[in-house]
N, C-alpha and C. Protein backbone atom coordinates (compact mmCIF):
# COMPACT_ATOMS: atom_id res chain seq x y z
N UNK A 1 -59.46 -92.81 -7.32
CA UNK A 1 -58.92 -93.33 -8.55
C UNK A 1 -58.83 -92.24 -9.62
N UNK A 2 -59.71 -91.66 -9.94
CA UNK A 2 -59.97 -90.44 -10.92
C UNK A 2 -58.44 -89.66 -10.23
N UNK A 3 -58.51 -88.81 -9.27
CA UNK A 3 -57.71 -88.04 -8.81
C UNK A 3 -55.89 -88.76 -9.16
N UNK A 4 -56.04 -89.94 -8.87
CA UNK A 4 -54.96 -90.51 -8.84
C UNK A 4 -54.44 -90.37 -10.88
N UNK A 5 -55.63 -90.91 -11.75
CA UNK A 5 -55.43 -90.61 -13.29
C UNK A 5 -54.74 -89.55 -13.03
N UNK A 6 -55.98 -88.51 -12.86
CA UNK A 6 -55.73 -86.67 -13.35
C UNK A 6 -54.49 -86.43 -12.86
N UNK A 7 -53.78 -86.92 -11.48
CA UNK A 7 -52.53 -86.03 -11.22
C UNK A 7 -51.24 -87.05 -12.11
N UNK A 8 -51.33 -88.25 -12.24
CA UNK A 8 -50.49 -88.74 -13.34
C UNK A 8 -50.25 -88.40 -14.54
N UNK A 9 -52.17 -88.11 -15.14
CA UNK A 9 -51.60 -86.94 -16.49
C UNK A 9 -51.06 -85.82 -16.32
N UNK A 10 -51.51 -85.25 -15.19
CA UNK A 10 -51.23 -83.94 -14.97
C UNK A 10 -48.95 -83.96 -14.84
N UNK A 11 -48.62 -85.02 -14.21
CA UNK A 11 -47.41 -85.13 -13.59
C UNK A 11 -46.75 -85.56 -14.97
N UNK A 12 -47.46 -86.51 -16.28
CA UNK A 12 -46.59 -86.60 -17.48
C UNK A 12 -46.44 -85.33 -18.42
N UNK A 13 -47.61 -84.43 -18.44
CA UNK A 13 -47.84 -83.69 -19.46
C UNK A 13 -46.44 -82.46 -18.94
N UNK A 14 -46.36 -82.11 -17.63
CA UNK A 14 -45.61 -81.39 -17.29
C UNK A 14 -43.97 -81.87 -17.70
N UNK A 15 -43.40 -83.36 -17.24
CA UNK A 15 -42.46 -83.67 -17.58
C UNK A 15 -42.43 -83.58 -18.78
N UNK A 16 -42.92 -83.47 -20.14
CA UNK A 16 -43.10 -83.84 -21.55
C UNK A 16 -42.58 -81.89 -21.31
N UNK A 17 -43.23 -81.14 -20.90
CA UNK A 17 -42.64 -79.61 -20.93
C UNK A 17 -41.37 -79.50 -20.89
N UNK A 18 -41.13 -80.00 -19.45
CA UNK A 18 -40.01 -79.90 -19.21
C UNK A 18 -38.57 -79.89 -19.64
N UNK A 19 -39.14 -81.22 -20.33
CA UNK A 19 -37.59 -82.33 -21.42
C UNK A 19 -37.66 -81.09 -22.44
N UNK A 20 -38.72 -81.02 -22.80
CA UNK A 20 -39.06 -80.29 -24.18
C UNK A 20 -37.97 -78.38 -24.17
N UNK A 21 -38.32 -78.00 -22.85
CA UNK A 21 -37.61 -76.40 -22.88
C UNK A 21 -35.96 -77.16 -22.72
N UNK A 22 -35.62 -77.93 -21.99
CA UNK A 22 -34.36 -78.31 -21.76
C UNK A 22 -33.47 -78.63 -23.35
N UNK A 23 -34.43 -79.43 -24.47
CA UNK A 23 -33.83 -79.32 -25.43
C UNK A 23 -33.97 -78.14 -26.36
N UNK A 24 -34.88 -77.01 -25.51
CA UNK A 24 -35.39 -76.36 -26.97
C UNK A 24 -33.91 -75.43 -27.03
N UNK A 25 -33.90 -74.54 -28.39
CA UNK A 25 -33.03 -73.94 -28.50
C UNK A 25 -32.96 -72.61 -27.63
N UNK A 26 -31.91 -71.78 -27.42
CA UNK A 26 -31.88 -70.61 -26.65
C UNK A 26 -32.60 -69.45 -27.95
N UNK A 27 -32.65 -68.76 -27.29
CA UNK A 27 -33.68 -67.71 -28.04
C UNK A 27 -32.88 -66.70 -28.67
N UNK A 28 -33.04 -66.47 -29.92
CA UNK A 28 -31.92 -65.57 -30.38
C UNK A 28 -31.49 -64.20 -30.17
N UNK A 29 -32.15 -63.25 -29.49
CA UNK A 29 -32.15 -62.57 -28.78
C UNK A 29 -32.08 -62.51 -27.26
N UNK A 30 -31.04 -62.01 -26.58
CA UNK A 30 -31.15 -62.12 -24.80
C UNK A 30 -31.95 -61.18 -24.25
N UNK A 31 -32.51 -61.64 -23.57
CA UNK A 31 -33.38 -60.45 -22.63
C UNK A 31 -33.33 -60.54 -21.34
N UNK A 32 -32.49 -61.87 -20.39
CA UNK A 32 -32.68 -61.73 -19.32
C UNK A 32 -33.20 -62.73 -19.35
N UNK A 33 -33.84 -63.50 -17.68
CA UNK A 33 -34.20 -64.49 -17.33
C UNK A 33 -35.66 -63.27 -16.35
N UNK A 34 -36.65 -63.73 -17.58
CA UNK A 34 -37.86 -63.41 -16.64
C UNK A 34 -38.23 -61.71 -17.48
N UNK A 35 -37.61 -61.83 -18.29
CA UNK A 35 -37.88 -60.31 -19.11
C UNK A 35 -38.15 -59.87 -20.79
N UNK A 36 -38.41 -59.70 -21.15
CA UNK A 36 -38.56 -59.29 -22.88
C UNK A 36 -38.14 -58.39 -23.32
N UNK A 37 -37.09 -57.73 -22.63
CA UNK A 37 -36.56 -56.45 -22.83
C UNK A 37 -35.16 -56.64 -23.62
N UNK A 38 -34.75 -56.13 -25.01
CA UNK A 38 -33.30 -55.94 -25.05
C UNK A 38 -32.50 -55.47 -25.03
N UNK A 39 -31.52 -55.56 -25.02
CA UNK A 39 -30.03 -55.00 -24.60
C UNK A 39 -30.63 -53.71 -23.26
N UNK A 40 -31.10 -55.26 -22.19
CA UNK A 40 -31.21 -54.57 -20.85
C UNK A 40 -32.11 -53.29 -20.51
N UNK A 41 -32.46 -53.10 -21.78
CA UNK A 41 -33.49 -51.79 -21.84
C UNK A 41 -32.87 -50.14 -21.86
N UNK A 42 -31.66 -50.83 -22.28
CA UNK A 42 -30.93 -49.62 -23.03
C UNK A 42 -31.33 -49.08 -23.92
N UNK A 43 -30.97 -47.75 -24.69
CA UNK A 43 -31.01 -47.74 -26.00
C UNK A 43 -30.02 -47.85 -27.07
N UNK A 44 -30.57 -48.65 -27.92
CA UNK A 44 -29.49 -48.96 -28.68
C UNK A 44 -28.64 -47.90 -29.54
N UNK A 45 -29.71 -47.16 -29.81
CA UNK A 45 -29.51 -46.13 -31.08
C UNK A 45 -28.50 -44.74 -30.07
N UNK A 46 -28.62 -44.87 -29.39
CA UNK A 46 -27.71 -43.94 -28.18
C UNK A 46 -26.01 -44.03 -28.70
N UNK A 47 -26.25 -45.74 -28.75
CA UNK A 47 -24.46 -46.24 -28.66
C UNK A 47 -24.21 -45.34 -29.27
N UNK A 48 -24.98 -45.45 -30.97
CA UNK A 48 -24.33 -44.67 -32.48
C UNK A 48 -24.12 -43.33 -32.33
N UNK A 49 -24.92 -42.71 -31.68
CA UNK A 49 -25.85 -41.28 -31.85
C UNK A 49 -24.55 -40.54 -30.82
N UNK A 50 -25.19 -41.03 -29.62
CA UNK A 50 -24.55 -40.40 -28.98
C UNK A 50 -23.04 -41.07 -27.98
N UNK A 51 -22.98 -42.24 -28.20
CA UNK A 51 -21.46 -42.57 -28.09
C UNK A 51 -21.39 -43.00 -26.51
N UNK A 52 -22.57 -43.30 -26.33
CA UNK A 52 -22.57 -43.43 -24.63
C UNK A 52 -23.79 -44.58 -24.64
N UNK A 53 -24.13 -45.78 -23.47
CA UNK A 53 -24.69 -46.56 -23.03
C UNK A 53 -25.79 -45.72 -22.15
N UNK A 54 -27.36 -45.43 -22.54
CA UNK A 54 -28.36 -44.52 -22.05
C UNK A 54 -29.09 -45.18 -22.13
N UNK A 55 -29.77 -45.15 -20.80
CA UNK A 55 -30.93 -46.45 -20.26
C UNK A 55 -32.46 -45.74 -21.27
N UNK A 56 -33.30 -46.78 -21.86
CA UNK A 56 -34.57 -46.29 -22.16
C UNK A 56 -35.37 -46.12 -21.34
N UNK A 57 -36.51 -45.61 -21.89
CA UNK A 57 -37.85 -45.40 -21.23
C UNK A 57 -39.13 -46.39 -21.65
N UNK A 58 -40.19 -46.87 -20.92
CA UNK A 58 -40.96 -47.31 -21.49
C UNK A 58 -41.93 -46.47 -21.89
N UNK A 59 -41.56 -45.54 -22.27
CA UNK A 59 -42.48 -44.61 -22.68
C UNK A 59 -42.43 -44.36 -24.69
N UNK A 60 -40.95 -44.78 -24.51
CA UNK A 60 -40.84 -45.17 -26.12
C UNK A 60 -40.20 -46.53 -26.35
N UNK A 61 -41.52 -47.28 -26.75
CA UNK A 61 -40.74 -48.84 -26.70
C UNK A 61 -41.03 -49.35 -28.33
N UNK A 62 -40.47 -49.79 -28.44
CA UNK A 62 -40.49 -50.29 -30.07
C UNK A 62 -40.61 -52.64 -29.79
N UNK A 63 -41.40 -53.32 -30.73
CA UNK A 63 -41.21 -55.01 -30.41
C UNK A 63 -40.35 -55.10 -31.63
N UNK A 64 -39.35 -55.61 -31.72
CA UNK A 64 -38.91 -56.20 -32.65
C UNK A 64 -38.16 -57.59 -32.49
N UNK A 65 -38.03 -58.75 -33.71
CA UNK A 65 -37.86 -60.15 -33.32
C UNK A 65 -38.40 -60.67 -32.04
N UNK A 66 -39.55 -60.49 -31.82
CA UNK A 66 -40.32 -60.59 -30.34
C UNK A 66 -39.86 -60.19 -29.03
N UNK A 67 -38.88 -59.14 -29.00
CA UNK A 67 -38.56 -58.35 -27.53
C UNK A 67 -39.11 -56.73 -27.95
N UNK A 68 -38.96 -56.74 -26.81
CA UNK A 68 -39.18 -54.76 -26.28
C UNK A 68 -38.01 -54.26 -26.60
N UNK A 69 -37.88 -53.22 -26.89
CA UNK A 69 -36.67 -52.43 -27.04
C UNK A 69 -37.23 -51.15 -27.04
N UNK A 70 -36.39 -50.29 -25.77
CA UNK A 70 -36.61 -49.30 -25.08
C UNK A 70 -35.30 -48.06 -25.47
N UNK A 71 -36.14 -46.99 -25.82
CA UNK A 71 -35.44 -45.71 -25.99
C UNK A 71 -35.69 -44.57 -25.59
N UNK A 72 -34.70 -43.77 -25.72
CA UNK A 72 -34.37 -42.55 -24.48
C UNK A 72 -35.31 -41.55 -25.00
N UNK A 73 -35.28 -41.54 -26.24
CA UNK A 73 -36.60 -40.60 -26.80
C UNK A 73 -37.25 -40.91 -27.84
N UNK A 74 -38.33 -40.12 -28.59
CA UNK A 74 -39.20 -40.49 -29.62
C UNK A 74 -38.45 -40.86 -31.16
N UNK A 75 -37.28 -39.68 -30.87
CA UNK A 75 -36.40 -39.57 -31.84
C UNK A 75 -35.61 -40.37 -31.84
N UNK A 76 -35.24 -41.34 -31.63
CA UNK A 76 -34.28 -42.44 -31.17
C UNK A 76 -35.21 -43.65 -31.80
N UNK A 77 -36.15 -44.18 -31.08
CA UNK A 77 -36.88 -45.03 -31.57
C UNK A 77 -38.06 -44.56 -32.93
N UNK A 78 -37.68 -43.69 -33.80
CA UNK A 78 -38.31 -43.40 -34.72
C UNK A 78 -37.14 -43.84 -35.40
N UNK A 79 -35.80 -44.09 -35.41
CA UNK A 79 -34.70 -44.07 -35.92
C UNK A 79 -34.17 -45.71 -36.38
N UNK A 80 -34.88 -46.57 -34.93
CA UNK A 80 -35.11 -47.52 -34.71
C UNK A 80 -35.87 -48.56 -35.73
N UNK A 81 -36.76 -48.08 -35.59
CA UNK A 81 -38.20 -48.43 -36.34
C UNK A 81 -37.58 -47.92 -37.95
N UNK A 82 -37.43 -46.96 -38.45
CA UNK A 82 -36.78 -47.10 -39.90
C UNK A 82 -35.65 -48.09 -40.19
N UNK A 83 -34.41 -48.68 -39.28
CA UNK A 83 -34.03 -49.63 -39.82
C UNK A 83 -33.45 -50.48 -38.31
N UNK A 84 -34.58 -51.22 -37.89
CA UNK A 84 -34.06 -52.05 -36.44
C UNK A 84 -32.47 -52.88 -36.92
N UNK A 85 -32.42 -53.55 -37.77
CA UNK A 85 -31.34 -54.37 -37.94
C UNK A 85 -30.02 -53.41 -38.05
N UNK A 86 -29.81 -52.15 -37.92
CA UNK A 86 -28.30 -51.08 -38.00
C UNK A 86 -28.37 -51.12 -36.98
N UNK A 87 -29.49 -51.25 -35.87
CA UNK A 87 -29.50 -50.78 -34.22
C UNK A 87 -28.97 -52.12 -33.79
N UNK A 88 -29.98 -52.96 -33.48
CA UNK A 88 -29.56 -54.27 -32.98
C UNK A 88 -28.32 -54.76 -32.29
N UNK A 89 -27.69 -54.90 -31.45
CA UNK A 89 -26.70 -55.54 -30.83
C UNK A 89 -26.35 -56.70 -31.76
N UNK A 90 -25.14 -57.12 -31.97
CA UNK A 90 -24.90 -58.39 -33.19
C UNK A 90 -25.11 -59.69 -31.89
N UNK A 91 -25.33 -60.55 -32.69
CA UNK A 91 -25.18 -62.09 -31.72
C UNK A 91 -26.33 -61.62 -30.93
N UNK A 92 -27.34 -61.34 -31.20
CA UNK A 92 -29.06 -60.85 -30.30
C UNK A 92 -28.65 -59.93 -29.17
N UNK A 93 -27.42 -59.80 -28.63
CA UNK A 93 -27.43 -59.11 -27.43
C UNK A 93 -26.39 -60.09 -26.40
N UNK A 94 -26.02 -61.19 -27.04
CA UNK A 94 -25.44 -62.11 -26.26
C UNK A 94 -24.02 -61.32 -26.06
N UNK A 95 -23.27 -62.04 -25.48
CA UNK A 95 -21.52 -61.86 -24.91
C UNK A 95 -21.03 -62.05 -26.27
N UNK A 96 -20.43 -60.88 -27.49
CA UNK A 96 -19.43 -61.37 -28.50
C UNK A 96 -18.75 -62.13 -28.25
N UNK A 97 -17.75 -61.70 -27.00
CA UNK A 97 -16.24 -62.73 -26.78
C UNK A 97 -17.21 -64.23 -26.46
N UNK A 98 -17.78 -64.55 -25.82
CA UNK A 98 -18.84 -66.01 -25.31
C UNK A 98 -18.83 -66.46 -26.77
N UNK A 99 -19.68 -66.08 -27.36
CA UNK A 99 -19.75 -66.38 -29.01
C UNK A 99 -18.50 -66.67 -29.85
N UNK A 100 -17.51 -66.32 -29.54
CA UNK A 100 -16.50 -66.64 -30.26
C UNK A 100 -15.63 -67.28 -29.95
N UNK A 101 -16.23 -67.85 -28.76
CA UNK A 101 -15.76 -68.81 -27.83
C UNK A 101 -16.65 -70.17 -27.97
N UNK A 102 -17.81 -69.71 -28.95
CA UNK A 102 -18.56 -71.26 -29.25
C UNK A 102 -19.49 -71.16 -27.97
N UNK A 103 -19.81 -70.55 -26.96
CA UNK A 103 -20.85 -70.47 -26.33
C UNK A 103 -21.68 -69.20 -26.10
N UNK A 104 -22.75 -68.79 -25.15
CA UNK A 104 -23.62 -68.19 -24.91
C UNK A 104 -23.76 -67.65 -23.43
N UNK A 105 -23.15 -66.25 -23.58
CA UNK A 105 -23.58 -65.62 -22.02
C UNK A 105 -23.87 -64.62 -22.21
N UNK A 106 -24.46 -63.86 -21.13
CA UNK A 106 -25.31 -62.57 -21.02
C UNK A 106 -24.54 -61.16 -21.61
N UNK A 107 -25.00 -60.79 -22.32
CA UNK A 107 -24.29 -59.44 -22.91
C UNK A 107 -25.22 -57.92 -21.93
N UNK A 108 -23.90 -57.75 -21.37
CA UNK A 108 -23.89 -56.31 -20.39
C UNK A 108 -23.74 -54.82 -21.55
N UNK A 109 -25.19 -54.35 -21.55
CA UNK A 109 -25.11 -53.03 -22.08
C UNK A 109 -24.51 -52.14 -21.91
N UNK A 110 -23.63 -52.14 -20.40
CA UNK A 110 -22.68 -50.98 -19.93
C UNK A 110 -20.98 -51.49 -20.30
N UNK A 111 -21.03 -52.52 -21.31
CA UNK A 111 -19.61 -53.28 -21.77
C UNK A 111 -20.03 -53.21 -23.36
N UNK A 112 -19.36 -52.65 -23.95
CA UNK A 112 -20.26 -52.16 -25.35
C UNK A 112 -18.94 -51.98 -26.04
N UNK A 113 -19.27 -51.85 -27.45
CA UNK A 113 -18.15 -51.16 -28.68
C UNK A 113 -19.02 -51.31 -29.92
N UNK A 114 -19.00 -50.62 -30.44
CA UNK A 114 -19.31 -50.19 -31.68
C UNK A 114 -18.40 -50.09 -32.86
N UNK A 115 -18.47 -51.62 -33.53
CA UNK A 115 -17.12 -51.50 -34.61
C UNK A 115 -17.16 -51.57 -35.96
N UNK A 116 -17.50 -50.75 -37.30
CA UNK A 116 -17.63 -50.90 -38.55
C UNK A 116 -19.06 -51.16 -38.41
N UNK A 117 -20.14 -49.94 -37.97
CA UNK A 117 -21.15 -50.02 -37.73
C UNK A 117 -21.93 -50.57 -37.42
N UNK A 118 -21.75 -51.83 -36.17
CA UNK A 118 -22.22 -52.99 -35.39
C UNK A 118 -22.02 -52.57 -34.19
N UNK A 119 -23.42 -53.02 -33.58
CA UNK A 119 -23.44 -52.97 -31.71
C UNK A 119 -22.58 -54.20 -31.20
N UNK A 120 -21.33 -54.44 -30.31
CA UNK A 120 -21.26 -55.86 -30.02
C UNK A 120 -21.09 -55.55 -28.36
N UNK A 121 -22.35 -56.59 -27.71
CA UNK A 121 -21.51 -55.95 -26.15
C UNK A 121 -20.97 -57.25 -25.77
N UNK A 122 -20.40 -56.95 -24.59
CA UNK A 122 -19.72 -58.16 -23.52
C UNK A 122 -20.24 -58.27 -22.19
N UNK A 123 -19.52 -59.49 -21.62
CA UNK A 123 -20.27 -59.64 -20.38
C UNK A 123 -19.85 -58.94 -19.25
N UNK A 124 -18.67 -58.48 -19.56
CA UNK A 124 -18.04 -57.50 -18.08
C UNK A 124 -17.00 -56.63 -18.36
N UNK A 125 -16.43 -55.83 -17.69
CA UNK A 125 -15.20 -55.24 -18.22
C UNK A 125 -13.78 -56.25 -18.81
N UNK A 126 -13.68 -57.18 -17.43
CA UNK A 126 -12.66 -57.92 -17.90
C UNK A 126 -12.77 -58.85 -19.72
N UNK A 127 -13.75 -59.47 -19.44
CA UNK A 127 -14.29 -59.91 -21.14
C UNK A 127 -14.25 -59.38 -22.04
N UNK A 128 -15.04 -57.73 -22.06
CA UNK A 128 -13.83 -57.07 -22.73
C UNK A 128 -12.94 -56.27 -23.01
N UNK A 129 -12.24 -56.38 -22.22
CA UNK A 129 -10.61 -55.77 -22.17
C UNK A 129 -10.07 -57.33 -23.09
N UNK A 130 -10.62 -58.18 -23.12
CA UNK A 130 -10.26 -59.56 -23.83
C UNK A 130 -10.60 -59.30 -24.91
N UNK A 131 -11.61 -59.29 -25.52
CA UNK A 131 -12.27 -58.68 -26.66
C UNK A 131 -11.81 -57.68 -27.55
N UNK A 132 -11.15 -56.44 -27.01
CA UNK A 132 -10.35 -55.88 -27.33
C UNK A 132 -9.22 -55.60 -27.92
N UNK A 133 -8.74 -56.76 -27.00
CA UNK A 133 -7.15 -57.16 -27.39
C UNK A 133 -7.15 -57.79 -28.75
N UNK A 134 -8.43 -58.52 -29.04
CA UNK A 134 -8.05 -59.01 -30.55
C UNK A 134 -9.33 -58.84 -31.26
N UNK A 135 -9.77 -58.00 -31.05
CA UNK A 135 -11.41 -57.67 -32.02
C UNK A 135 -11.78 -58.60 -32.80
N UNK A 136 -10.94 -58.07 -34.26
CA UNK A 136 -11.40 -58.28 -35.17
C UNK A 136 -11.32 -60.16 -35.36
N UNK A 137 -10.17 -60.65 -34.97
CA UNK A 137 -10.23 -62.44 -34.71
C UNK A 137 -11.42 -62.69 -33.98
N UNK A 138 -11.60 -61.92 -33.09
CA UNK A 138 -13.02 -62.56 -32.10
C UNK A 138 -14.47 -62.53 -32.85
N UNK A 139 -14.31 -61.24 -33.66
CA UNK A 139 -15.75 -60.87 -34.57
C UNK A 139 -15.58 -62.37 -35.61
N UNK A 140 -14.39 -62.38 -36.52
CA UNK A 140 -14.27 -63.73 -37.41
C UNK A 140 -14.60 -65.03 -36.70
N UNK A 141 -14.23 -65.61 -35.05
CA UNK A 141 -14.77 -66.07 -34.68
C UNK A 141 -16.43 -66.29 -34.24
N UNK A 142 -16.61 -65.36 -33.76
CA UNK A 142 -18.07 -64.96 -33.56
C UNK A 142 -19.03 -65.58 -35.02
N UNK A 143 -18.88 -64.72 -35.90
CA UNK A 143 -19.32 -64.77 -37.00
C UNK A 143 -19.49 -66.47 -37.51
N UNK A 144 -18.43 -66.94 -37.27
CA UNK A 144 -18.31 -68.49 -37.60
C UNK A 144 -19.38 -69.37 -37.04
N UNK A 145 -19.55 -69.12 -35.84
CA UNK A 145 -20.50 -70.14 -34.44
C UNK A 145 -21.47 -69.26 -34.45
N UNK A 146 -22.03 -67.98 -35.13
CA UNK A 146 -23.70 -67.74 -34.93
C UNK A 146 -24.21 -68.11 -36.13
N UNK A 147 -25.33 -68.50 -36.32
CA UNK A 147 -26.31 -68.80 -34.83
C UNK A 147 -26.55 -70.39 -34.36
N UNK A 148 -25.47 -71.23 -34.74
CA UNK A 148 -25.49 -72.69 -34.66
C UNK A 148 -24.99 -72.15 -32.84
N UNK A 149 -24.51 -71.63 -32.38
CA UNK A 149 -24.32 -71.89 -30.71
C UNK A 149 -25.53 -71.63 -30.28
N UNK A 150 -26.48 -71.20 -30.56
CA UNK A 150 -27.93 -71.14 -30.25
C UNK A 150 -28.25 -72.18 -30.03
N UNK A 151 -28.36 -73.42 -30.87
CA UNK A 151 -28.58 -74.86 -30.87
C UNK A 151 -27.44 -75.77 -29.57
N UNK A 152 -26.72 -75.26 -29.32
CA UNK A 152 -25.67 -76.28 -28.01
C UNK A 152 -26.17 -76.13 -27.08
């Protein structure tokens, strides 16, 4: 009888989790499924600096808005750390074009642009070669639906 209680609480308290992550909101930053890392553990400050997508190290990791963010050198993430929000990927790291589309998909660090001093990446080449084609409507879109698409 006991056993039979304990695994019924045990079997509600879990469903009560469950419902609970299903409505919670998406996290405003992407890191992956199973990771705390952002923008894939690139460095961000690379895009600006040096004009190219350059994987970090965990050897210089900086937390900011509760992820890791990984850079190629000391000097990079010292750069970081004086003003995280110029570095940052816009839309946390998510898909711009997704976002301006009113939803939420994975933003690929090796699909990148850098426009009027903003990180924005995409989810693949084709997305954006889309993205592209009309930037600046997609950023006005974008801009419109963050961060309420967080909440859908």
């Amino acid at each position: 009888m006991i056993r039979s209680v304990a695994l019924s609480t045990l079997l509600s308290a879990l469903l009560i989790v469950v419902s609970g992550l299903a409505q919670a909101a998406e996290d405003p930053v992407y890191t992956g499924l199973l990771s705390n890392t952002g923008a894939g553990g690139y460095d961000v400050v690379s895009y600006f600096d040096a004009g190219e997508a350059t994987k970090g190290s965990s050897s210089h990791t900086v937390e900011y808005l509760g992820v890791n963010w990984r850079f190629a050198s000391a000097e990079n993430k010292a750069k970081f750390e004086a003003d995280p929000a110029a570095y940052a990927p816009v839309y946390g790291g998510y898909c711009a074009w997704a976002v301006s589309q009113g939803y939420l998909a994975k933003g690929d660090p090796k699909h990148w642009t850098v426009k009027d001093g903003k990180l924005y990446l995409n989810y693949n080449q084709d997305v954006q070669d889309r993205w592209l084609a009309d930037r600046d409507n997609f950023i006005r879109l974008a801009n419109e639906n963050w961060p309420a698409v967080l909440e859908q």
